[in-house]
N, C-alpha and C. Protein backbone atom coordinates (compact mmCIF):
# COMPACT_ATOMS: atom_id res chain seq x y z
N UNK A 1 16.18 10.93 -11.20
CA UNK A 1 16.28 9.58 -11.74
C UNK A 1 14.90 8.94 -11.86
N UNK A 2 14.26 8.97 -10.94
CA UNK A 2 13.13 8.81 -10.92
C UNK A 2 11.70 9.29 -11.89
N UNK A 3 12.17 10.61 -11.97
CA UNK A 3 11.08 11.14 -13.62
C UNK A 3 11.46 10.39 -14.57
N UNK A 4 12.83 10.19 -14.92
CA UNK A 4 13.34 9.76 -16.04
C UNK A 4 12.69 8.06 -16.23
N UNK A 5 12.87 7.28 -15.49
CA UNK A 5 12.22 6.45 -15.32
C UNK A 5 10.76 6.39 -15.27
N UNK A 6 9.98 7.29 -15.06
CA UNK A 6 8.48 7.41 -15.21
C UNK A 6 8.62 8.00 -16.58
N UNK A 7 9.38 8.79 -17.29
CA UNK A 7 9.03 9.86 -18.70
C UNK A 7 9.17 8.59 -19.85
N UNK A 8 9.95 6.84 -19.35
CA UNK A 8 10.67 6.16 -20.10
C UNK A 8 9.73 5.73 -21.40
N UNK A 9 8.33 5.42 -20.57
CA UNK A 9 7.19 4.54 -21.21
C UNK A 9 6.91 2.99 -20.65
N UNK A 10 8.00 2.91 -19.85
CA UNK A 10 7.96 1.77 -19.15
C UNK A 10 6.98 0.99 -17.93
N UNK A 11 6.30 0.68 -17.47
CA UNK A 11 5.33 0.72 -16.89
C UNK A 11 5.90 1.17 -15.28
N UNK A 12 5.66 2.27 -14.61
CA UNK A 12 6.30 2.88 -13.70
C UNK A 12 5.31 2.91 -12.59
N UNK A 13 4.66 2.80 -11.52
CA UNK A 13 3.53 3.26 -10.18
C UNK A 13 4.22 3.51 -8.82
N UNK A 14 4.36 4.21 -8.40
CA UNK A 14 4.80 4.70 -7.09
C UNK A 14 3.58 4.34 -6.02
N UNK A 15 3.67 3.95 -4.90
CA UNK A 15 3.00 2.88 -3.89
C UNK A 15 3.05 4.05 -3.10
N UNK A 16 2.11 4.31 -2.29
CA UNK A 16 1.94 5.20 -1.04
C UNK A 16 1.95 6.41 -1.37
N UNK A 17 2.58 7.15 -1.65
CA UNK A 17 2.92 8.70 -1.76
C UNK A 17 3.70 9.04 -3.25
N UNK A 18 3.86 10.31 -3.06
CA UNK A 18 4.61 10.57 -4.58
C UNK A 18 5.22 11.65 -4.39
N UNK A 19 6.51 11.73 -4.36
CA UNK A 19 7.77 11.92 -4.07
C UNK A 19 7.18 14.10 -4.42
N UNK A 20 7.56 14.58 -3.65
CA UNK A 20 7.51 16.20 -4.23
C UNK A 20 8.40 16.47 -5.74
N UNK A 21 7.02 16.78 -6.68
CA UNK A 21 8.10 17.12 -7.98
C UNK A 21 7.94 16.07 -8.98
N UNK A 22 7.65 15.09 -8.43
CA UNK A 22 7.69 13.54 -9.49
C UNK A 22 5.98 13.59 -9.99
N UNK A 23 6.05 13.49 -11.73
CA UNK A 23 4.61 13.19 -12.24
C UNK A 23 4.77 11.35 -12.46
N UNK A 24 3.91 11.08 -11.87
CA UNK A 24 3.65 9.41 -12.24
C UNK A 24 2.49 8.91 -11.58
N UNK A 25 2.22 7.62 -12.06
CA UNK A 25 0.74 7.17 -11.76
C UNK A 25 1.20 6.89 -10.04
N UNK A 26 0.12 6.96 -8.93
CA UNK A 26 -0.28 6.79 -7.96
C UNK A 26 -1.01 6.33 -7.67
N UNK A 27 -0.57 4.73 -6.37
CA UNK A 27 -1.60 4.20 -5.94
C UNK A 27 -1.41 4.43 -4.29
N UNK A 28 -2.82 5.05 -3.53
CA UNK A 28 -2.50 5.74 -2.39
C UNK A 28 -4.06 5.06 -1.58
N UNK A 29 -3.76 5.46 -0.50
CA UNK A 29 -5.20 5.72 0.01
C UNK A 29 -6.06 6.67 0.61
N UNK A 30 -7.11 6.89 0.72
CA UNK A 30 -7.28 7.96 0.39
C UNK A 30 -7.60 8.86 1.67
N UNK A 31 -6.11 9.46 1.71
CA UNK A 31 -5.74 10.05 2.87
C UNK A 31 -6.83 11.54 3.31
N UNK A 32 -7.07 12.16 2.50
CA UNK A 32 -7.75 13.36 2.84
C UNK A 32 -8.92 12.91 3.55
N UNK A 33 -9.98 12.11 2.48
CA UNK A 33 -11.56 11.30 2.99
C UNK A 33 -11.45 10.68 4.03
N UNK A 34 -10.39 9.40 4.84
CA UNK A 34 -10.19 9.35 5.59
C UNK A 34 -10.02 10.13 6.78
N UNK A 35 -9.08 11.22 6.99
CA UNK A 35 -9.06 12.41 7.59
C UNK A 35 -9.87 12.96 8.07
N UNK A 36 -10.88 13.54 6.67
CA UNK A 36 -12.59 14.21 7.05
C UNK A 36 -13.26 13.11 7.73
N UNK A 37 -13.46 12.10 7.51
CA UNK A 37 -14.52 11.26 8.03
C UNK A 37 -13.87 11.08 9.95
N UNK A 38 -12.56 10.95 9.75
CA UNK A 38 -12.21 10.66 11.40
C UNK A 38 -12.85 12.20 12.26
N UNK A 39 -12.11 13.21 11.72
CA UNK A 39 -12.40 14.39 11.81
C UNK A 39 -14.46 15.13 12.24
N UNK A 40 -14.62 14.56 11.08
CA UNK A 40 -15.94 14.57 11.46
C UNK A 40 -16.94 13.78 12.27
N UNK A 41 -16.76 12.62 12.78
CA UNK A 41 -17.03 11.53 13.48
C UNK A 41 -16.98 12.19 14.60
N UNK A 42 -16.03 12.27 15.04
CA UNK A 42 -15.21 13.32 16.47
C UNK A 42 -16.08 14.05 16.39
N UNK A 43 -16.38 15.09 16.38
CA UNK A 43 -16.85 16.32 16.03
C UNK A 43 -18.49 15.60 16.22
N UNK A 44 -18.66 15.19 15.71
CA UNK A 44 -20.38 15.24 15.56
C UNK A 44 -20.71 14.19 17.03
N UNK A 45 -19.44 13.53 18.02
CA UNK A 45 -19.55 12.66 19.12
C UNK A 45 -19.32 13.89 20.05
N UNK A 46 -19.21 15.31 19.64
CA UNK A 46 -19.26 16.19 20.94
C UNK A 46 -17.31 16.69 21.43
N UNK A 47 -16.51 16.13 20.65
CA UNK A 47 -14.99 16.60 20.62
C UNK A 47 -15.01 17.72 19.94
N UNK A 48 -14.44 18.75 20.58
CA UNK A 48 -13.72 20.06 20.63
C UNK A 48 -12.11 20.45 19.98
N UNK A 49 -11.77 19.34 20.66
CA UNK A 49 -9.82 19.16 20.64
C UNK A 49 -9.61 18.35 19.93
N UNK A 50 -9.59 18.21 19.24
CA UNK A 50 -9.31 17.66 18.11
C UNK A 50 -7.51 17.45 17.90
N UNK A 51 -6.48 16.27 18.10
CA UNK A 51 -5.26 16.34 18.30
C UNK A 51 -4.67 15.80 16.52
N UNK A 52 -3.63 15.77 16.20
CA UNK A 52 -2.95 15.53 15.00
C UNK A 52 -1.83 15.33 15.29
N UNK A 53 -1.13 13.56 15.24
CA UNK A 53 -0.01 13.75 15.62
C UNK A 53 0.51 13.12 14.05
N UNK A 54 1.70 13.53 13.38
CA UNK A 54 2.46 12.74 12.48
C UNK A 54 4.37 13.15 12.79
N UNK A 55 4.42 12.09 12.13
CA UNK A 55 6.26 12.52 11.11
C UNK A 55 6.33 13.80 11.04
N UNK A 56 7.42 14.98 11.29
CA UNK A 56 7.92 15.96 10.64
C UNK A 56 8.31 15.55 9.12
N UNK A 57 7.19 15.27 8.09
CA UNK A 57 7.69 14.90 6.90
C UNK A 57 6.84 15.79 5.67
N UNK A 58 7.64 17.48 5.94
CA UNK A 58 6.64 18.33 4.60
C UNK A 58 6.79 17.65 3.33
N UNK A 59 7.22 16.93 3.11
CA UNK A 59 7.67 16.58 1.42
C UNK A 59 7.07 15.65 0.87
N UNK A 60 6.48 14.64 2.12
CA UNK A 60 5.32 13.37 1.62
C UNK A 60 4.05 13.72 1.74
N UNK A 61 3.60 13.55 0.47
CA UNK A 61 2.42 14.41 -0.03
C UNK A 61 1.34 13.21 1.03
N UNK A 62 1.62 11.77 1.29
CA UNK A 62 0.19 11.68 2.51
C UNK A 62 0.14 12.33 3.81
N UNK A 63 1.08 12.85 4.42
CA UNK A 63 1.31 13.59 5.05
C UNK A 63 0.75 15.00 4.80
N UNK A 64 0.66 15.62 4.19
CA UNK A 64 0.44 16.91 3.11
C UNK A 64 -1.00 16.78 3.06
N UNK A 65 -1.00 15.89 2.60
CA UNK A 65 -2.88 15.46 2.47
C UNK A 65 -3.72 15.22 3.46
N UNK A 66 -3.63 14.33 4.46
CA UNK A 66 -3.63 14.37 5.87
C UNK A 66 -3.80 15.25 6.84
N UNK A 67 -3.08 16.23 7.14
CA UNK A 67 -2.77 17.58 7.21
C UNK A 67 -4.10 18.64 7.01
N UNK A 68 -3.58 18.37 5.61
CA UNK A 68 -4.44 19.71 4.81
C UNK A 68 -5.93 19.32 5.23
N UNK A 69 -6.48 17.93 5.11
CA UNK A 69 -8.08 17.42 5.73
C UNK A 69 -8.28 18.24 6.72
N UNK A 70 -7.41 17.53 7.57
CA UNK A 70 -7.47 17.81 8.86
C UNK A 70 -7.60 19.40 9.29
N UNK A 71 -7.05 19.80 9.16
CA UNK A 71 -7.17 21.38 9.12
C UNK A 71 -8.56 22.25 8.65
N UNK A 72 -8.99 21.44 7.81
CA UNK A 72 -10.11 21.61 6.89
C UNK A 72 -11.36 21.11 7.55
N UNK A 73 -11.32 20.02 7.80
CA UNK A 73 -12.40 19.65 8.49
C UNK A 73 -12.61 20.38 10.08
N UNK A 74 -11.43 20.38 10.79
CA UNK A 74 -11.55 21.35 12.43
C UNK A 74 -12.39 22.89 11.70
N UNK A 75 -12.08 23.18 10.56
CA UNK A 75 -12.79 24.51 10.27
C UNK A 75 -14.17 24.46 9.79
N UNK A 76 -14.46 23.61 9.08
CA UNK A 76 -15.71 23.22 8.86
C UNK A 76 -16.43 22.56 9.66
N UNK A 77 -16.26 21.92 10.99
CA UNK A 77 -16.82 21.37 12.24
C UNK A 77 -16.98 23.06 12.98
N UNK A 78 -16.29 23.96 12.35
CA UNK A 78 -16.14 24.75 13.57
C UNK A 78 -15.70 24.86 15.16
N UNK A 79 -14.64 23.95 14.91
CA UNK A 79 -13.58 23.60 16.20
C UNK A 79 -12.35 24.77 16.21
N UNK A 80 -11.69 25.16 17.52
CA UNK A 80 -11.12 26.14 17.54
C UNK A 80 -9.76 25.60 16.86
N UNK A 81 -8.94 26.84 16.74
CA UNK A 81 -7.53 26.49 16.14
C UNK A 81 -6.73 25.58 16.48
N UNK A 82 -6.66 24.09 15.73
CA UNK A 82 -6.09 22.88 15.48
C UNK A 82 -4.73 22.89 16.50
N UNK A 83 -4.27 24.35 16.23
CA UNK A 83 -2.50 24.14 16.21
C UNK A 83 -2.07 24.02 17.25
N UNK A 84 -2.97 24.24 18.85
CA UNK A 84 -2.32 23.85 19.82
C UNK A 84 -2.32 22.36 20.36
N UNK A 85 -3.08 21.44 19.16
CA UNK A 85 -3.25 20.64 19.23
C UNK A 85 -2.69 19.28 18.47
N UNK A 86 -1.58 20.17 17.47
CA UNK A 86 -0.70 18.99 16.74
C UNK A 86 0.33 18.60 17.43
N UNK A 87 1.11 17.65 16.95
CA UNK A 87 2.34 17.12 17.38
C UNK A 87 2.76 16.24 16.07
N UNK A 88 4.21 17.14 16.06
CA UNK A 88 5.09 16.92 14.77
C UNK A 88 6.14 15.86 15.34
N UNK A 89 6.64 15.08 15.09
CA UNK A 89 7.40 13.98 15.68
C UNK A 89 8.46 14.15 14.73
N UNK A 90 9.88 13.99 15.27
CA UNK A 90 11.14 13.75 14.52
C UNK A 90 11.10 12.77 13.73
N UNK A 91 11.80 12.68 12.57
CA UNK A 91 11.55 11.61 11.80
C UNK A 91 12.83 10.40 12.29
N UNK A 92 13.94 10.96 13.12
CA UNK A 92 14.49 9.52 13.68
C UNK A 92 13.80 8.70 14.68
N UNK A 93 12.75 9.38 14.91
CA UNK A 93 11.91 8.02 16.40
C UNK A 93 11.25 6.96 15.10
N UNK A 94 10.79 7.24 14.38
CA UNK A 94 10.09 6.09 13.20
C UNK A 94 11.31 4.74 13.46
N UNK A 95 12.49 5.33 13.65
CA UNK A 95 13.39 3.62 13.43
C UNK A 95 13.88 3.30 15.36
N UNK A 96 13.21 4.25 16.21
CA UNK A 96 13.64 3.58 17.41
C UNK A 96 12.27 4.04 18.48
N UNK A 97 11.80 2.34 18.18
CA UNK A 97 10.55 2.37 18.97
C UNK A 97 10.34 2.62 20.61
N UNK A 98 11.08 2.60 21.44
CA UNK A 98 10.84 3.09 22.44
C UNK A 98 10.44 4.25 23.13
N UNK A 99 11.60 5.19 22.40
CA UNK A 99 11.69 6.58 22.36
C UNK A 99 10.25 7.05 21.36
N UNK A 100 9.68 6.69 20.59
CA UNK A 100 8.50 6.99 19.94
C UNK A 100 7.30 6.56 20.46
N UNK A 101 7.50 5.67 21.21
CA UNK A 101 6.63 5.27 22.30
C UNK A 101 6.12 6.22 23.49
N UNK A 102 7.52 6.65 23.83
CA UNK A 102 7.36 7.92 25.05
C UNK A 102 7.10 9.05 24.36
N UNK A 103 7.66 9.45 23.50
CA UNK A 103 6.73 10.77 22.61
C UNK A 103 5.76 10.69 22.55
N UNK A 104 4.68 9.55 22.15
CA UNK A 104 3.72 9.78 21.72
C UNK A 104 2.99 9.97 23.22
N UNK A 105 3.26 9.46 24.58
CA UNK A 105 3.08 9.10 25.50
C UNK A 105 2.58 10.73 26.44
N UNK A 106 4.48 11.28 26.09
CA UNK A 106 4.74 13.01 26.74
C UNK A 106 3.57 13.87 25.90
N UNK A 107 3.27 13.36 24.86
CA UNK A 107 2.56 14.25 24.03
C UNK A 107 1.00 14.22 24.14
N UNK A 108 0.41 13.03 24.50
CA UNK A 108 -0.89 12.95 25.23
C UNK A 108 -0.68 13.33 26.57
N UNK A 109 0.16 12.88 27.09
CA UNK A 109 -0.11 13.73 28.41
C UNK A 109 -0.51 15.30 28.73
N UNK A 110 0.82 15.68 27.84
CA UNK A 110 0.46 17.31 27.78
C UNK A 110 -0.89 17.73 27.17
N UNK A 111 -1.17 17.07 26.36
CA UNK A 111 -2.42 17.64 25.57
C UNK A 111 -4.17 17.36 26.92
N UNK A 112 -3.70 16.29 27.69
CA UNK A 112 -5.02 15.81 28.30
C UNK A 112 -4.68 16.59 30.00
N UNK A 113 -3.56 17.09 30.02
CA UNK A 113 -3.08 17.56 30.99
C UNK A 113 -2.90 19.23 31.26
């Protein structure tokens, strides 16, 4: 429904992300550069561990983008393999803050622990 509505001619912009599959104009920010620059900041202050926590959300391309930096930059800093160092979060804690609170909580612990 959504292509169809972007293919219309109608003036169409999708805000934040852009749906997997959908061509239309995008206004985003700019998740990758952001990424590298946090990424590299770290890195050049003497960090090793480098952590990544988001949403379990493969399908939102800032997520995707995010990600993909990130990954990119730990390799080009020459930091060891990222992956024992992410944390993928369920996407039902986003609507119940407590419980996302203590995730994020259990999940630094383990990582500094």
């Amino acid at each position: 429904a959504l292509q169809r509505i972007a293919d219309s001619g109608h003036p169409f912009v999708v805000l934040d992300r852009l749906p997997v599959g959908l061509r239309a104009d995008l206004v985003t920010s700019d998740n990758e550069g952001a990424t590298a620059s946090a990424v590299d900041a770290l890195a050049r202050a003497g960090h090793c561990h480098i952590g990544f926590f988001s949403f379990h959300r493969p399908g939102f391309s800032t997520v995707a983008e995010r990600y993909r930096s990130f990954a990119r930059a730990c390799e080009r800093n020459g930091l060891a393999d990222p992956t024992p160092y992410e944390r993928w979060f369920e996407n039902d804690l986003e609507s119940d803050h407590p419980r996302f609170v203590q995730a994020i909580h259990d999940a630094l612990f383990t990582l500094l622990h």
